[in-house]
Each structure stands twice: as C-alpha cells, then as structure tokens.
PDB file of N, CA and C in Angstrom:
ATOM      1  N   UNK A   1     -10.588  -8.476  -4.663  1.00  0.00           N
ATOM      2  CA  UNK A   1     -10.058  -7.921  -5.870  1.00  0.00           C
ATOM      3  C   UNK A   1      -8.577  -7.624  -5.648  1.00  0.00           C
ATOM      4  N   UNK A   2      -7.459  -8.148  -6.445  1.00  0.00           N
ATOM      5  CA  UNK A   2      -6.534  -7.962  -5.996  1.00  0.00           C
ATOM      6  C   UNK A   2      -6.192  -6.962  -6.844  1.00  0.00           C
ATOM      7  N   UNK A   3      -5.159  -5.683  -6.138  1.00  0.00           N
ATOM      8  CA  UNK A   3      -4.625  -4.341  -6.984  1.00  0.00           C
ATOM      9  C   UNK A   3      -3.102  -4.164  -6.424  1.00  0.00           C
ATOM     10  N   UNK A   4      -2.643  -3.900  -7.168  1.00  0.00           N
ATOM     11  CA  UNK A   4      -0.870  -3.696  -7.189  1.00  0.00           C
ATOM     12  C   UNK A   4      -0.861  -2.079  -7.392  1.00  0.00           C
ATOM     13  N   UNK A   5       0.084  -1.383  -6.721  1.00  0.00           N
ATOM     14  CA  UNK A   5       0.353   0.112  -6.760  1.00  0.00           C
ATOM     15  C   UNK A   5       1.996   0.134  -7.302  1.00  0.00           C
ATOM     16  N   UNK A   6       2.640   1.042  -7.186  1.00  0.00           N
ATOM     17  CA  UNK A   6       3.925   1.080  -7.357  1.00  0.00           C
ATOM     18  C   UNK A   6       3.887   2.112  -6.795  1.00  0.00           C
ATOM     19  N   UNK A   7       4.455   1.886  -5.596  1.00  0.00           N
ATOM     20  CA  UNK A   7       5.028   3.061  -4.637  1.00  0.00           C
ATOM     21  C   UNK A   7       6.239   2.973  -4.665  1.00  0.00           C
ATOM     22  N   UNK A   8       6.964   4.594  -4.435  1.00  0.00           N
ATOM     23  CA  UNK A   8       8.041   5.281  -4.082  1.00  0.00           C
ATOM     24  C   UNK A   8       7.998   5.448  -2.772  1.00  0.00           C
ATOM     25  N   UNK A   9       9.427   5.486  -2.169  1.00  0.00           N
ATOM     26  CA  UNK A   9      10.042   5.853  -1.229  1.00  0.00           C
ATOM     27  C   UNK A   9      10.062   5.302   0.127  1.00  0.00           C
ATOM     28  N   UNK A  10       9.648   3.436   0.295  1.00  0.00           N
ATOM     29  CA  UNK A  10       9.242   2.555   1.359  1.00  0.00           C
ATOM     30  C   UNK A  10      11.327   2.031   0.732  1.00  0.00           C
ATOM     31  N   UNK A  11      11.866   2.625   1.679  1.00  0.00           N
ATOM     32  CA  UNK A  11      13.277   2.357   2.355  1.00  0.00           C
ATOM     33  C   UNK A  11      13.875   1.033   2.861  1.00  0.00           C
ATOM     34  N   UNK A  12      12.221   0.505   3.865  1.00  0.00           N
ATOM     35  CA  UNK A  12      13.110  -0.194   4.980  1.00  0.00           C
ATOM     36  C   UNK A  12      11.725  -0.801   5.386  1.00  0.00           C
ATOM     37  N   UNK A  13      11.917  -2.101   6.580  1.00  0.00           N
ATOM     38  CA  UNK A  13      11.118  -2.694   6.996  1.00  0.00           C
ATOM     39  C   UNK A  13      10.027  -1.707   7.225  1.00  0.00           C
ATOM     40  N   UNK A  14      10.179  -0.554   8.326  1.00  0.00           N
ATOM     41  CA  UNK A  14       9.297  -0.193   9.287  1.00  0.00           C
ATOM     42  C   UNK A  14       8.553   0.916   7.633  1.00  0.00           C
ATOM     43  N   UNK A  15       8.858   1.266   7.137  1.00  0.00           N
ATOM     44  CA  UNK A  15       8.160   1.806   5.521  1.00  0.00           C
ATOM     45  C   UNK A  15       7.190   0.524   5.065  1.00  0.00           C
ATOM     46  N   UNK A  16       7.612  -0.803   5.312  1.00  0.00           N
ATOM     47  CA  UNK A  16       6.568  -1.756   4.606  1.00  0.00           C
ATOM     48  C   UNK A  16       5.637  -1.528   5.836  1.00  0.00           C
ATOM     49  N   UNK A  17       5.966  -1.335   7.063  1.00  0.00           N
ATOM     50  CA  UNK A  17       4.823  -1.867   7.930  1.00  0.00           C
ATOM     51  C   UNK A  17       3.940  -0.388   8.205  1.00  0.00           C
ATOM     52  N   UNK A  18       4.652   0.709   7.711  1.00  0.00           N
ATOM     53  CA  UNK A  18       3.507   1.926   7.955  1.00  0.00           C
ATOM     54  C   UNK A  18       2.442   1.546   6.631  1.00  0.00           C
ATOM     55  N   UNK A  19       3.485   1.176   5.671  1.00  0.00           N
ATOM     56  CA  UNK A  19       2.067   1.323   4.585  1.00  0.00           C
ATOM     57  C   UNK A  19       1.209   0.275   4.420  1.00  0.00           C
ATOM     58  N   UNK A  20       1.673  -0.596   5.133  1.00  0.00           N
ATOM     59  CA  UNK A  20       0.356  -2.337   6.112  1.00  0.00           C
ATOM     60  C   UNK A  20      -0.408  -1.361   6.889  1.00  0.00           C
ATOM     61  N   UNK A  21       0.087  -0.942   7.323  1.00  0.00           N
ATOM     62  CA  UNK A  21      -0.625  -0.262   8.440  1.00  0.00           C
ATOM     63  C   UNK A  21      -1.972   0.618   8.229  1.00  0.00           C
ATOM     64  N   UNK A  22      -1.298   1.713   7.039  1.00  0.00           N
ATOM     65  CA  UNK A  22      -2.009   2.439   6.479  1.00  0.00           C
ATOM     66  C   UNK A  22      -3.687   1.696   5.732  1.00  0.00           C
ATOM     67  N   UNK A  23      -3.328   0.724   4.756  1.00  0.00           N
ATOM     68  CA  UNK A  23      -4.016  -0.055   4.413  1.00  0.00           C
ATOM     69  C   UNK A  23      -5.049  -1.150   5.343  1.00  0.00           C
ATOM     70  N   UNK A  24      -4.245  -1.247   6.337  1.00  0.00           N
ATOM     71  CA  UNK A  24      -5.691  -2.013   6.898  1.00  0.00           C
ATOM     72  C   UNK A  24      -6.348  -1.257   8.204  1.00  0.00           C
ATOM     73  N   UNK A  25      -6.019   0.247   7.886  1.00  0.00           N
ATOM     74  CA  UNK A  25      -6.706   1.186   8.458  1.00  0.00           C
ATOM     75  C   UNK A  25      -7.796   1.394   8.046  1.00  0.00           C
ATOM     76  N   UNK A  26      -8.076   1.079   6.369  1.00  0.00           N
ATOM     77  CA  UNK A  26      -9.195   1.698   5.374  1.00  0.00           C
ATOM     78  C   UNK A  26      -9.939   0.025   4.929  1.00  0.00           C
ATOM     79  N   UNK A  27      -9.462  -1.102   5.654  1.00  0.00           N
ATOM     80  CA  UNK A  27      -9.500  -2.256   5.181  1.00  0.00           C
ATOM     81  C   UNK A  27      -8.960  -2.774   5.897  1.00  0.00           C
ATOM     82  N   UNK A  28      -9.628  -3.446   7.180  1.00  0.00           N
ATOM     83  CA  UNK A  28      -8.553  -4.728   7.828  1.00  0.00           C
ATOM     84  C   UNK A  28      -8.279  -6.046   7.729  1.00  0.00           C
ATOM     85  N   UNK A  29      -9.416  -6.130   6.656  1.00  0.00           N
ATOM     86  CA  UNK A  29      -9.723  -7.986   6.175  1.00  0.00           C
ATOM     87  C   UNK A  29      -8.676  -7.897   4.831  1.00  0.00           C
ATOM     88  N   UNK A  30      -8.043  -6.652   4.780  1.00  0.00           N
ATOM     89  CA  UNK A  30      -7.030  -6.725   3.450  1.00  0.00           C
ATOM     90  C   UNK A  30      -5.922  -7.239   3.455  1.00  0.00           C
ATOM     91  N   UNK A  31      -5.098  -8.191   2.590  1.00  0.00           N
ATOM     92  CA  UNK A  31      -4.161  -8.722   2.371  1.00  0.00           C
ATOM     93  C   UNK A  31      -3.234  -8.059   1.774  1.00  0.00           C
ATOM     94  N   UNK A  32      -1.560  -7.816   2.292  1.00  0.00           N
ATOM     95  CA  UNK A  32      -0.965  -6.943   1.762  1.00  0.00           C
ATOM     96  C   UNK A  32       0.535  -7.875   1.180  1.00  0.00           C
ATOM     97  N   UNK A  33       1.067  -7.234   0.343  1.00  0.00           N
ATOM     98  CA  UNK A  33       2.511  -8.227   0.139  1.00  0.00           C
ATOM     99  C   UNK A  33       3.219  -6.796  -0.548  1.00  0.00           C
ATOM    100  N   UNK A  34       4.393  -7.017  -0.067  1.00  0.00           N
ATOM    101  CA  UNK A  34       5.139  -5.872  -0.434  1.00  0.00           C
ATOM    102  C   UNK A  34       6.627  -6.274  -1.118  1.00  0.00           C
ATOM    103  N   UNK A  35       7.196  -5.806  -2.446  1.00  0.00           N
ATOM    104  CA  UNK A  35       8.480  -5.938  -2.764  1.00  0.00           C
ATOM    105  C   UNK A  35       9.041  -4.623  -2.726  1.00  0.00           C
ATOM    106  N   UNK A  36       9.636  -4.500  -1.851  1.00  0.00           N
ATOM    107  CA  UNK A  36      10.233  -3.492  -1.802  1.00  0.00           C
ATOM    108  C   UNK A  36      11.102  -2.858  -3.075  1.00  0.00           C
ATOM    109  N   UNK A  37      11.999  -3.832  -3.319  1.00  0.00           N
ATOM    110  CA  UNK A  37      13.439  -3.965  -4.229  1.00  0.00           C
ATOM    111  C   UNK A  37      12.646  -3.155  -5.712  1.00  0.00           C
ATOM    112  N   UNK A  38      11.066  -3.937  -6.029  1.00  0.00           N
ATOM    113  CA  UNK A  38      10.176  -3.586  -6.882  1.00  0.00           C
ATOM    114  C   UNK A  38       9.268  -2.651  -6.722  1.00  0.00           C
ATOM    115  N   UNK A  39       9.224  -1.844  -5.545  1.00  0.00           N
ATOM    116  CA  UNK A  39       8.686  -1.059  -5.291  1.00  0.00           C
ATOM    117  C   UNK A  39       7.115  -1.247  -5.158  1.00  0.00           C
ATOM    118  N   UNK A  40       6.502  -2.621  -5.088  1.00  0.00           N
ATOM    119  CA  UNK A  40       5.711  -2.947  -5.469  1.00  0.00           C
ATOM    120  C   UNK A  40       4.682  -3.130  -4.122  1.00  0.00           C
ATOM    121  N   UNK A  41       3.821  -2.509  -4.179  1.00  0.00           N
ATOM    122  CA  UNK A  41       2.543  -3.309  -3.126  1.00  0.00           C
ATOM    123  C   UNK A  41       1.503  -3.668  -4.123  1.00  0.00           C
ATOM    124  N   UNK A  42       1.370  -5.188  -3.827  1.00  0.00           N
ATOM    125  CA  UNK A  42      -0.180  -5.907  -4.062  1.00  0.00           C
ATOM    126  C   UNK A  42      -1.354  -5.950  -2.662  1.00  0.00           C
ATOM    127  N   UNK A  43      -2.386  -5.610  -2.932  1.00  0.00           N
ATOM    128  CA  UNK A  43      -3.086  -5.682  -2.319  1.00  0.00           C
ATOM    129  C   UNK A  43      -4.662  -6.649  -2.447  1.00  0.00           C
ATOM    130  N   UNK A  44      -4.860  -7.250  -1.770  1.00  0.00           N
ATOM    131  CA  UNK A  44      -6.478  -8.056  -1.931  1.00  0.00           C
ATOM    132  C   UNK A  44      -7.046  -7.670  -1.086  1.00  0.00           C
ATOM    133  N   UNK A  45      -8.197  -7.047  -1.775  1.00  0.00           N
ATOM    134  CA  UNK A  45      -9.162  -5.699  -0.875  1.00  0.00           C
ATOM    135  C   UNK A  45     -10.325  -5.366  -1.738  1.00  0.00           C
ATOM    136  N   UNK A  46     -11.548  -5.470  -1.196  1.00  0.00           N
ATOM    137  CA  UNK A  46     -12.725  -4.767  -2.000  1.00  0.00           C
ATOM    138  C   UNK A  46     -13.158  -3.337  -1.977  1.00  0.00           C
ATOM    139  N   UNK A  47     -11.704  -2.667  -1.135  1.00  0.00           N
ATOM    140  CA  UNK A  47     -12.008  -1.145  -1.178  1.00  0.00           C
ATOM    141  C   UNK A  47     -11.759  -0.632  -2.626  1.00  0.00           C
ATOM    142  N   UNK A  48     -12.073   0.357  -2.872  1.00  0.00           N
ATOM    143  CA  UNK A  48     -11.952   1.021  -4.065  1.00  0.00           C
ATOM    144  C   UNK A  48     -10.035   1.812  -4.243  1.00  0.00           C
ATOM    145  N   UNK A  49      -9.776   1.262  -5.560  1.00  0.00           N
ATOM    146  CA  UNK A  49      -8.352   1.645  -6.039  1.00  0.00           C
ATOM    147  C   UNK A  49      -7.978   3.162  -5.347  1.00  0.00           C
ATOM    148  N   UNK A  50      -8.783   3.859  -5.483  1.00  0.00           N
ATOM    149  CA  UNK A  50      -8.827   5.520  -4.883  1.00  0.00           C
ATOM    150  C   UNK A  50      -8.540   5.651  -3.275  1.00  0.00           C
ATOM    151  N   UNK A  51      -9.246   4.735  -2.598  1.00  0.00           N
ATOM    152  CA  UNK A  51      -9.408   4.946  -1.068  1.00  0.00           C
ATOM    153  C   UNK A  51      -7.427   4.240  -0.877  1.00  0.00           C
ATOM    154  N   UNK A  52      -7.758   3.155  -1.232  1.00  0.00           N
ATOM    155  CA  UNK A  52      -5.825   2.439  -1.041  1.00  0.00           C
ATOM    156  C   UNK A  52      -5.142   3.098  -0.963  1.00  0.00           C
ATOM    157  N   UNK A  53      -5.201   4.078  -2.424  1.00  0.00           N
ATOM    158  CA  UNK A  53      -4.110   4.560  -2.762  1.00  0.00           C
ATOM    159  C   UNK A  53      -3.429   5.811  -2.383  1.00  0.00           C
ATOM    160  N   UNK A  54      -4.851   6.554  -1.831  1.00  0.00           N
ATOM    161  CA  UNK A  54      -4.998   8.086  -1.128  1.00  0.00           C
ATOM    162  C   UNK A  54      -4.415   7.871   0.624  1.00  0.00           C
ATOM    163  N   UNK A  55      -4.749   6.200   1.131  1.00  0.00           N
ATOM    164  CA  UNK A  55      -4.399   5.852   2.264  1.00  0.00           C
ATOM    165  C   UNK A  55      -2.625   5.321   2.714  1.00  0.00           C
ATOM    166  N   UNK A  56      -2.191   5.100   1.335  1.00  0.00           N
ATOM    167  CA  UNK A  56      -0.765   5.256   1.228  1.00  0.00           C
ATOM    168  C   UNK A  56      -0.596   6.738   1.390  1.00  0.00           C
ATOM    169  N   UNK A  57      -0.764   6.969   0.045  1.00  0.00           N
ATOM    170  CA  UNK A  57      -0.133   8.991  -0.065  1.00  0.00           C
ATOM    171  C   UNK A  57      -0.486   9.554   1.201  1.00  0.00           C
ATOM    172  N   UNK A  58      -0.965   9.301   2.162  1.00  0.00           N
ATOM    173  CA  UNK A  58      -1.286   9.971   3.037  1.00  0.00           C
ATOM    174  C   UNK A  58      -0.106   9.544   4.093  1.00  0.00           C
ATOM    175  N   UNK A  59       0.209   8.192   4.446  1.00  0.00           N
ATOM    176  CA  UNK A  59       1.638   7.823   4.936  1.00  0.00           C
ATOM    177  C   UNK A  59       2.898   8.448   4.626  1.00  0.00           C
ATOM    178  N   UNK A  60       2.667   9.345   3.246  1.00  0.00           N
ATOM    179  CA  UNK A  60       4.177  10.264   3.006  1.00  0.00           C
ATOM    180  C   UNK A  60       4.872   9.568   1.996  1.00  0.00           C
ATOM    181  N   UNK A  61       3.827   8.601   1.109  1.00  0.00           N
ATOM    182  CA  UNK A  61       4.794   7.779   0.205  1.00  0.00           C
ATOM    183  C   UNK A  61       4.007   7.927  -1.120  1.00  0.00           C
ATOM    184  N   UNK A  62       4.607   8.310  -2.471  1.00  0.00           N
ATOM    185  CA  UNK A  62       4.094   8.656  -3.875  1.00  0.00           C
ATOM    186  C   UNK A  62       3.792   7.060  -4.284  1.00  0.00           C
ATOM    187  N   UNK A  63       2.370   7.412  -5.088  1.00  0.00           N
ATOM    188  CA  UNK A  63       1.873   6.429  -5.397  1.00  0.00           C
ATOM    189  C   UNK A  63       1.493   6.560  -6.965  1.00  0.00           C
ATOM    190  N   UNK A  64       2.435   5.416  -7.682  1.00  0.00           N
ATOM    191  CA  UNK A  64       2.256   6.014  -9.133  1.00  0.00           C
ATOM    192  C   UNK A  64       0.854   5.759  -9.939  1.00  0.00           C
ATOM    193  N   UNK A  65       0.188   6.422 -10.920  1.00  0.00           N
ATOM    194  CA  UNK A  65      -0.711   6.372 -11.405  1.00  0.00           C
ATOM    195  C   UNK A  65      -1.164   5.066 -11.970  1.00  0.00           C
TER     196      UNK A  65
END
C-alpha cells in the first residue's frame, strides 16, 4: 500500500536517513523515497498509516495530518 506523509523539518541527508531508518524499524520490507525540497515521504508498506507516522514523530520530525 503505498502512503505519502508530509513531513517537516528533514534538513539534510542524514534527516532522510533517520526517518529510513525510523520506518524500517516498524517495517523492513518497506520502501521509502524521500523529497526533501517537497517535504515529502512516500512510503510502500502494509503497516498501518498510524504506526509510520507515530514512527517518524518519534524521530523528532512533525508529521502533517
């Protein structure tokens, strides 16, 4: 199932790779792609929108509704 978030406050490379990180903590068969510029993470993952998104916010980065 693929889901897109719009996160705040991923700066810089090592910001894309905590919140990879974060995500295939809760999901490691998950596919991540990140635009930064767009603030954008897509994700392909059969975890639930809630678990993703709580597993970002928990990295220190706002995750919009």
């Amino acid at each position: 199932m693929n889901q897109n978030f719009n996160v705040s406050g991923m700066t810089c490379g090592h910001c894309e790779k905590a919140v990879t990180r974060a995500i295939k903590q809760v999901d490691p068969q998950a596919e991540v792609k990140i635009d930064r510029s767009k603030n954008l993470v897509e994700v392909q993952s059969q975890q639930a929108r809630e678990t993703l998104a709580r597993a970002i916010a928990e990295e220190g980065y706002t995750v919009a509704a």
